[in-house]
C-alpha atoms as a PDB file:
ATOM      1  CA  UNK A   1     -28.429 -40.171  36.162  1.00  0.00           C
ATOM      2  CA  UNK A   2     -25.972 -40.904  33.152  1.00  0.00           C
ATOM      3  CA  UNK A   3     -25.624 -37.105  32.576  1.00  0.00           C
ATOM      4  CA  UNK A   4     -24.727 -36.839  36.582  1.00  0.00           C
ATOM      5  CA  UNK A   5     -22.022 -39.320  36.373  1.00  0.00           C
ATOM      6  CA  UNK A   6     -20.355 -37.880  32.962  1.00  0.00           C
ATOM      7  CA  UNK A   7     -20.559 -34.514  34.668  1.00  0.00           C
ATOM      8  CA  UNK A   8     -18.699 -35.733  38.009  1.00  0.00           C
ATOM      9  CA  UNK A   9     -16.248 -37.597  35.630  1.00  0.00           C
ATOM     10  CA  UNK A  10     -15.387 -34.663  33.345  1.00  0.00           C
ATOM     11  CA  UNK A  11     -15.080 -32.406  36.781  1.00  0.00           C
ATOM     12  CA  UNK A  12     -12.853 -35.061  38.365  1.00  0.00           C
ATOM     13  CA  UNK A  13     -10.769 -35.184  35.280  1.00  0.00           C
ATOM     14  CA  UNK A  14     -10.408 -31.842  34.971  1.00  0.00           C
ATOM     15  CA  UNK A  15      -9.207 -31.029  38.772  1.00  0.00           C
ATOM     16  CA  UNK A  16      -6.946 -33.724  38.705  1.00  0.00           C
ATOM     17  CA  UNK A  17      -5.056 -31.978  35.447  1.00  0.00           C
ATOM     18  CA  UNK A  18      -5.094 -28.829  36.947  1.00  0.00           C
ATOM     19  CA  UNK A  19      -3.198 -30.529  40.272  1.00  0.00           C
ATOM     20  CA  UNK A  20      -0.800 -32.201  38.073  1.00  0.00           C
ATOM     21  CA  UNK A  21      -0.026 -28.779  36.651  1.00  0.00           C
ATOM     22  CA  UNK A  22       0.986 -27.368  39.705  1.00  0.00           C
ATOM     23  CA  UNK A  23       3.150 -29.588  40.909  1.00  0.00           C
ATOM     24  CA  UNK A  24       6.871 -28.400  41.009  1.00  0.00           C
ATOM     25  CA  UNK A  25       9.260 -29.547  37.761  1.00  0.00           C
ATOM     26  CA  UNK A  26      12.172 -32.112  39.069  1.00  0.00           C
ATOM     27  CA  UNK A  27      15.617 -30.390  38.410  1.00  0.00           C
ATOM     28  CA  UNK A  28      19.176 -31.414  38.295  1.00  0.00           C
ATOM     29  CA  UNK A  29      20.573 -28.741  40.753  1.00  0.00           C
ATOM     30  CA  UNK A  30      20.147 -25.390  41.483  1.00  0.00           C
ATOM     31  CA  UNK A  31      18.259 -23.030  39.015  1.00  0.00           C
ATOM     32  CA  UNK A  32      20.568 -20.211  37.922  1.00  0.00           C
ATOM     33  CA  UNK A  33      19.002 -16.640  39.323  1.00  0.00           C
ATOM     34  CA  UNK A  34      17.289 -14.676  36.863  1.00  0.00           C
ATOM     35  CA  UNK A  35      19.570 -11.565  35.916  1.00  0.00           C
ATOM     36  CA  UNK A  36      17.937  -8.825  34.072  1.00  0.00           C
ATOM     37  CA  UNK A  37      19.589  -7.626  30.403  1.00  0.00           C
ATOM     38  CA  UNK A  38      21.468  -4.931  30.763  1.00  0.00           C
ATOM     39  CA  UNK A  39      23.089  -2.443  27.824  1.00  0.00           C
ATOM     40  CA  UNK A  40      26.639  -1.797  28.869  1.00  0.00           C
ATOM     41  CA  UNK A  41      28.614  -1.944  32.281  1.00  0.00           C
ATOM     42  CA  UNK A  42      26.231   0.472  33.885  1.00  0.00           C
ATOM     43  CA  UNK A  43      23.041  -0.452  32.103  1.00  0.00           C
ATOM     44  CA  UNK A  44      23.436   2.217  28.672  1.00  0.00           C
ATOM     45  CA  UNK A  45      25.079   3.123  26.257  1.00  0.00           C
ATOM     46  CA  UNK A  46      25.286   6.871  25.001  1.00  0.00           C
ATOM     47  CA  UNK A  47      24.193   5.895  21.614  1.00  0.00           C
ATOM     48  CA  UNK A  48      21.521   3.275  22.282  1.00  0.00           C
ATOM     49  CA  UNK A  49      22.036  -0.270  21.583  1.00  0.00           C
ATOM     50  CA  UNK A  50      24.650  -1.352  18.628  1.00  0.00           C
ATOM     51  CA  UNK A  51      22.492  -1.736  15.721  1.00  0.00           C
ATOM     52  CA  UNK A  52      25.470  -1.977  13.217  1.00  0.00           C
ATOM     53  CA  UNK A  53      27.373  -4.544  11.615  1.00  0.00           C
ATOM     54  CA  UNK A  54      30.671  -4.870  10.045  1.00  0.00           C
ATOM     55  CA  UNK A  55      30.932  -7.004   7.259  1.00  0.00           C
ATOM     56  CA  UNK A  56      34.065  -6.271   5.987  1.00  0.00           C
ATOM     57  CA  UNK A  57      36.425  -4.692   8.392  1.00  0.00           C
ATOM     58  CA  UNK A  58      39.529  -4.583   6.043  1.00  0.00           C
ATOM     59  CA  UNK A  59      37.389  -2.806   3.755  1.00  0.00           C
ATOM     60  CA  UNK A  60      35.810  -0.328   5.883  1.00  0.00           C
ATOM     61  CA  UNK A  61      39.293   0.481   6.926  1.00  0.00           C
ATOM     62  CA  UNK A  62      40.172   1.190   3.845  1.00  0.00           C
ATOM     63  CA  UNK A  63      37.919   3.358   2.013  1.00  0.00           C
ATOM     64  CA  UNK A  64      39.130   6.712   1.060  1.00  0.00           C
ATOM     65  CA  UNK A  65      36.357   7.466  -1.555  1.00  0.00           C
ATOM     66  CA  UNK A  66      32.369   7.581  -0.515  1.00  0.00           C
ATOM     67  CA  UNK A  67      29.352   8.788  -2.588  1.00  0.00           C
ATOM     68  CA  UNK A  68      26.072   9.314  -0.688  1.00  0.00           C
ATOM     69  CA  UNK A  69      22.697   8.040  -2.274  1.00  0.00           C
ATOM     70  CA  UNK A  70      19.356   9.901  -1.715  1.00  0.00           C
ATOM     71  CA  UNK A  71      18.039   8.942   1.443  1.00  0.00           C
ATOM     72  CA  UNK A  72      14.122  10.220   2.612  1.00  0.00           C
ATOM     73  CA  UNK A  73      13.984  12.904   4.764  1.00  0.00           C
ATOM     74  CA  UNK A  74      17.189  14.137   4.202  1.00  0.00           C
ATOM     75  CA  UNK A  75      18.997  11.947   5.789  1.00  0.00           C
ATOM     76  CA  UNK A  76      21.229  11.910   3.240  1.00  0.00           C
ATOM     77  CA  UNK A  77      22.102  15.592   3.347  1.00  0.00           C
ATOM     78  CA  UNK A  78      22.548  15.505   7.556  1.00  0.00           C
ATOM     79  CA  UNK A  79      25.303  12.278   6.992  1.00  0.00           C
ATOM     80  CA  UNK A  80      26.748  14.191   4.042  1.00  0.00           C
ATOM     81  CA  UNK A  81      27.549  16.819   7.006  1.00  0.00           C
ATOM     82  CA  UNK A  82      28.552  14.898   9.585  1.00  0.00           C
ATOM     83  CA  UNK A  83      30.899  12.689   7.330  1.00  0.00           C
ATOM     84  CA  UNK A  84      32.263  16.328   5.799  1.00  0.00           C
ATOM     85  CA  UNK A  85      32.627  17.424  10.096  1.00  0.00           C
ATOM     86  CA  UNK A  86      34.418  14.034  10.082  1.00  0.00           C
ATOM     87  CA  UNK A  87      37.009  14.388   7.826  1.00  0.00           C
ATOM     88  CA  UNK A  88      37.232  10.594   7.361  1.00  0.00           C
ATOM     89  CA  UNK A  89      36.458  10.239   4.103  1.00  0.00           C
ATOM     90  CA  UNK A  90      36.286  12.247   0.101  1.00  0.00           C
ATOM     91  CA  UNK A  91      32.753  12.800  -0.045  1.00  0.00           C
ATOM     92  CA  UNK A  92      32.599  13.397  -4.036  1.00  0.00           C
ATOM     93  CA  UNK A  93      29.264  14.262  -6.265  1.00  0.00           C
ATOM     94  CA  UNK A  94      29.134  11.293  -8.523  1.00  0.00           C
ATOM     95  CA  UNK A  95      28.732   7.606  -8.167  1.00  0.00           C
ATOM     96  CA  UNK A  96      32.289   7.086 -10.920  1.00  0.00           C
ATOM     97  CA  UNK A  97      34.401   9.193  -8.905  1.00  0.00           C
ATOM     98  CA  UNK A  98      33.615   7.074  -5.899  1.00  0.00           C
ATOM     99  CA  UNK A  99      35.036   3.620  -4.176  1.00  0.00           C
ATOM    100  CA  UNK A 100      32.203   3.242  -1.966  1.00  0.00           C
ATOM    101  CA  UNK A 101      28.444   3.967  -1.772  1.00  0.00           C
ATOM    102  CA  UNK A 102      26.134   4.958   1.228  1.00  0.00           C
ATOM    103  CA  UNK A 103      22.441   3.923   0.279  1.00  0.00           C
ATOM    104  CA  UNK A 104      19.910   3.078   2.551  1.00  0.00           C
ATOM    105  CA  UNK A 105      15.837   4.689   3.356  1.00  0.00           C
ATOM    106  CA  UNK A 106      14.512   6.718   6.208  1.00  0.00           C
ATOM    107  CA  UNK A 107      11.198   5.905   6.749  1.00  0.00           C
ATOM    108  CA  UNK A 108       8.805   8.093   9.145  1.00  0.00           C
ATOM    109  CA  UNK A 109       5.734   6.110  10.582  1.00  0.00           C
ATOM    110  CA  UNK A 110       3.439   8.742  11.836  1.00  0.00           C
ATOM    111  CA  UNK A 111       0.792   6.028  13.149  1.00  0.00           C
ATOM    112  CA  UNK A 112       3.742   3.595  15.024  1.00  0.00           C
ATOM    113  CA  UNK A 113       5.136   7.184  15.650  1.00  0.00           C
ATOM    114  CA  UNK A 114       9.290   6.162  14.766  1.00  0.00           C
ATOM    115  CA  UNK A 115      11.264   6.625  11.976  1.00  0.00           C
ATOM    116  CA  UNK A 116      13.007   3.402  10.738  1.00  0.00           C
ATOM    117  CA  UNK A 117      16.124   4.100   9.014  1.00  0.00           C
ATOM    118  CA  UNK A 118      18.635   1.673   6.963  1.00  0.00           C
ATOM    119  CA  UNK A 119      22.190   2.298   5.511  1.00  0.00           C
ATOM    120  CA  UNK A 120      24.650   0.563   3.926  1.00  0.00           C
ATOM    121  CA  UNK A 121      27.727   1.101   2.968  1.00  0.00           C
ATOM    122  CA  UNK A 122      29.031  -0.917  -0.291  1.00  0.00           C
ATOM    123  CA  UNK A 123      31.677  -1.454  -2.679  1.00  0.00           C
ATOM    124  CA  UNK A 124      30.902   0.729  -5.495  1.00  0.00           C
ATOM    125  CA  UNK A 125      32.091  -1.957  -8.452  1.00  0.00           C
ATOM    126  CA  UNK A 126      30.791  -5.034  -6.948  1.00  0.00           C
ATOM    127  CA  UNK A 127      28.316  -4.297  -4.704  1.00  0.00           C
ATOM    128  CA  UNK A 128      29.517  -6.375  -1.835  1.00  0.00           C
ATOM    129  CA  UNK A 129      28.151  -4.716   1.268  1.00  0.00           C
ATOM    130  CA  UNK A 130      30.696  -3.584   3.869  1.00  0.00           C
ATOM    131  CA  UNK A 131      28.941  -1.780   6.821  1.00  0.00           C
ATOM    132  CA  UNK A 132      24.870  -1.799   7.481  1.00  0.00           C
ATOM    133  CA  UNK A 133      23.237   0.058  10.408  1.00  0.00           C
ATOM    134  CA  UNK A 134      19.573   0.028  11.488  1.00  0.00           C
ATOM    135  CA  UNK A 135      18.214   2.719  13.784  1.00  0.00           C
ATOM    136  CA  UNK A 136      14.482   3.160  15.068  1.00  0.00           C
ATOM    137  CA  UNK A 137      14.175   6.273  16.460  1.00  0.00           C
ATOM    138  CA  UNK A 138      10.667   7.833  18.032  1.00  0.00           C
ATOM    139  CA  UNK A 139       8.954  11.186  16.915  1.00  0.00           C
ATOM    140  CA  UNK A 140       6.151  13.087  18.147  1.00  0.00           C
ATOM    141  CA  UNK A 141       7.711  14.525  20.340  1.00  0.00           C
ATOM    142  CA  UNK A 142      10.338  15.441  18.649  1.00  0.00           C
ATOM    143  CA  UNK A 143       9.383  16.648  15.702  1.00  0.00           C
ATOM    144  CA  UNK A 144      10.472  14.525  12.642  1.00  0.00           C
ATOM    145  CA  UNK A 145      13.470  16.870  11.717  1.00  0.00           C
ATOM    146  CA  UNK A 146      14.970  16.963  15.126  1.00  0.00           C
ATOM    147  CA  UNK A 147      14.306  13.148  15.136  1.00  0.00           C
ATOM    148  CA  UNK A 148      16.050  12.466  11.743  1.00  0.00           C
ATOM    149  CA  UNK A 149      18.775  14.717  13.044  1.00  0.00           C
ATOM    150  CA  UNK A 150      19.563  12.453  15.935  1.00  0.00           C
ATOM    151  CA  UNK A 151      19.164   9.321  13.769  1.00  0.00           C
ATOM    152  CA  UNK A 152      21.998  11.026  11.809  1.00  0.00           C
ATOM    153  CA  UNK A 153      23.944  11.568  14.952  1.00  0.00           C
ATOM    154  CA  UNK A 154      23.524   7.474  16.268  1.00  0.00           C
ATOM    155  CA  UNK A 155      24.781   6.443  12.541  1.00  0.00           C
ATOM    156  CA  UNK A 156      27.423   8.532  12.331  1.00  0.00           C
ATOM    157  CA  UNK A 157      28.558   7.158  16.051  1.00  0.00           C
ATOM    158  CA  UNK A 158      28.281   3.715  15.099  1.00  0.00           C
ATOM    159  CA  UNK A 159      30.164   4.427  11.752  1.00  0.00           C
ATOM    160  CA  UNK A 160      33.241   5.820  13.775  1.00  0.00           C
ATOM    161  CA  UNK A 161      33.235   2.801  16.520  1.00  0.00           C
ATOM    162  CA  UNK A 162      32.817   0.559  13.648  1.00  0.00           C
ATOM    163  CA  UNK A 163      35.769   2.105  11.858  1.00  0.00           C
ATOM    164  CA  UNK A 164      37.782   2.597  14.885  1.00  0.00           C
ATOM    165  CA  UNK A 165      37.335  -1.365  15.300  1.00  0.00           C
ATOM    166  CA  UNK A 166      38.292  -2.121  12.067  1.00  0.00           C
ATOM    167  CA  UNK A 167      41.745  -0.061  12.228  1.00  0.00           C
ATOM    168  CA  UNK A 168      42.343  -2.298  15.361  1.00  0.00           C
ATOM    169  CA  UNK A 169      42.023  -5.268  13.654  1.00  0.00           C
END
């Protein structure tokens, strides 16, 4: 009889929580609507999301100089184009000649299927960083080369808004 009676109390508890759960929340007016997250004006943007960041616009405005670092998959060699198509900047062959320096790593997951790239562009004396951009870009299908190739492309498009921003400014 005792085990009765804490069964029917442990049941009545237990509907009685799930009724108080279900109850509607008290508000203070109307709730605003739900609008879904959109990229740009029209929902994209023909580069993807802005993944870069400016951290010194007077500086990025000003570089004249740049020496690219070895970055996997040569990504370094397809910015080293794009930045010669450019014509923005010197690109010269050593780090001394140089007033800035683009580092960064392109990484290829074959089992998350993306390559994960990083660059940064910094002051070549002190090492203050002036521009950073992060790009995840999916492979398989493409293949990795045609995938690092657009990665290139995205970078090189947020490097010239970037730049273009920091001219404004």
């Amino acid at each position: 009889m005792r085990v009765a009676r804490a069964c029917l109390g442990v049941l009545f508890l237990l509907c009685a929580a799930g009724l108080a759960q279900e109850q509607e929340r008290p508000s203070l007016g109307k709730e605003a609507p739900q609008e879904r997250p959109t990229l740009g004006k029209d929902g994209s943007t023909p580069n993807g999301p802005r993944t870069s960041t400016t951290n010194d616009p007077r500086r990025l405005a000003s570089v004249k100089t740049l020496y690219i670092d070895h970055i996997d998959n040569a990504l370094s060699d397809k910015l080293t184009e794009g930045l010669a198509r450019m014509g923005r900047f010197k690109i010269v062959a050593s780090r001394q000649e140089a007033d800035t320096v683009m580092s960064g790593t392109c990484f290829d997951s074959r089992r998350l299927k993306t390559v994960h790239s990083e660059v940064f562009l910094h002051d070549r004396t002190s090492g203050a960083s002036i521009w950073q951009d992060v790009v995840r870009h999916p492979y398989n299908p493409p293949p990795l080369d045609k995938a690092v190739d657009d990665t290139a492309t995205v970078i090189l498009a947020h490097l010239g808004e970037s730049i273009q921003e920091a001219e404004r400014k």
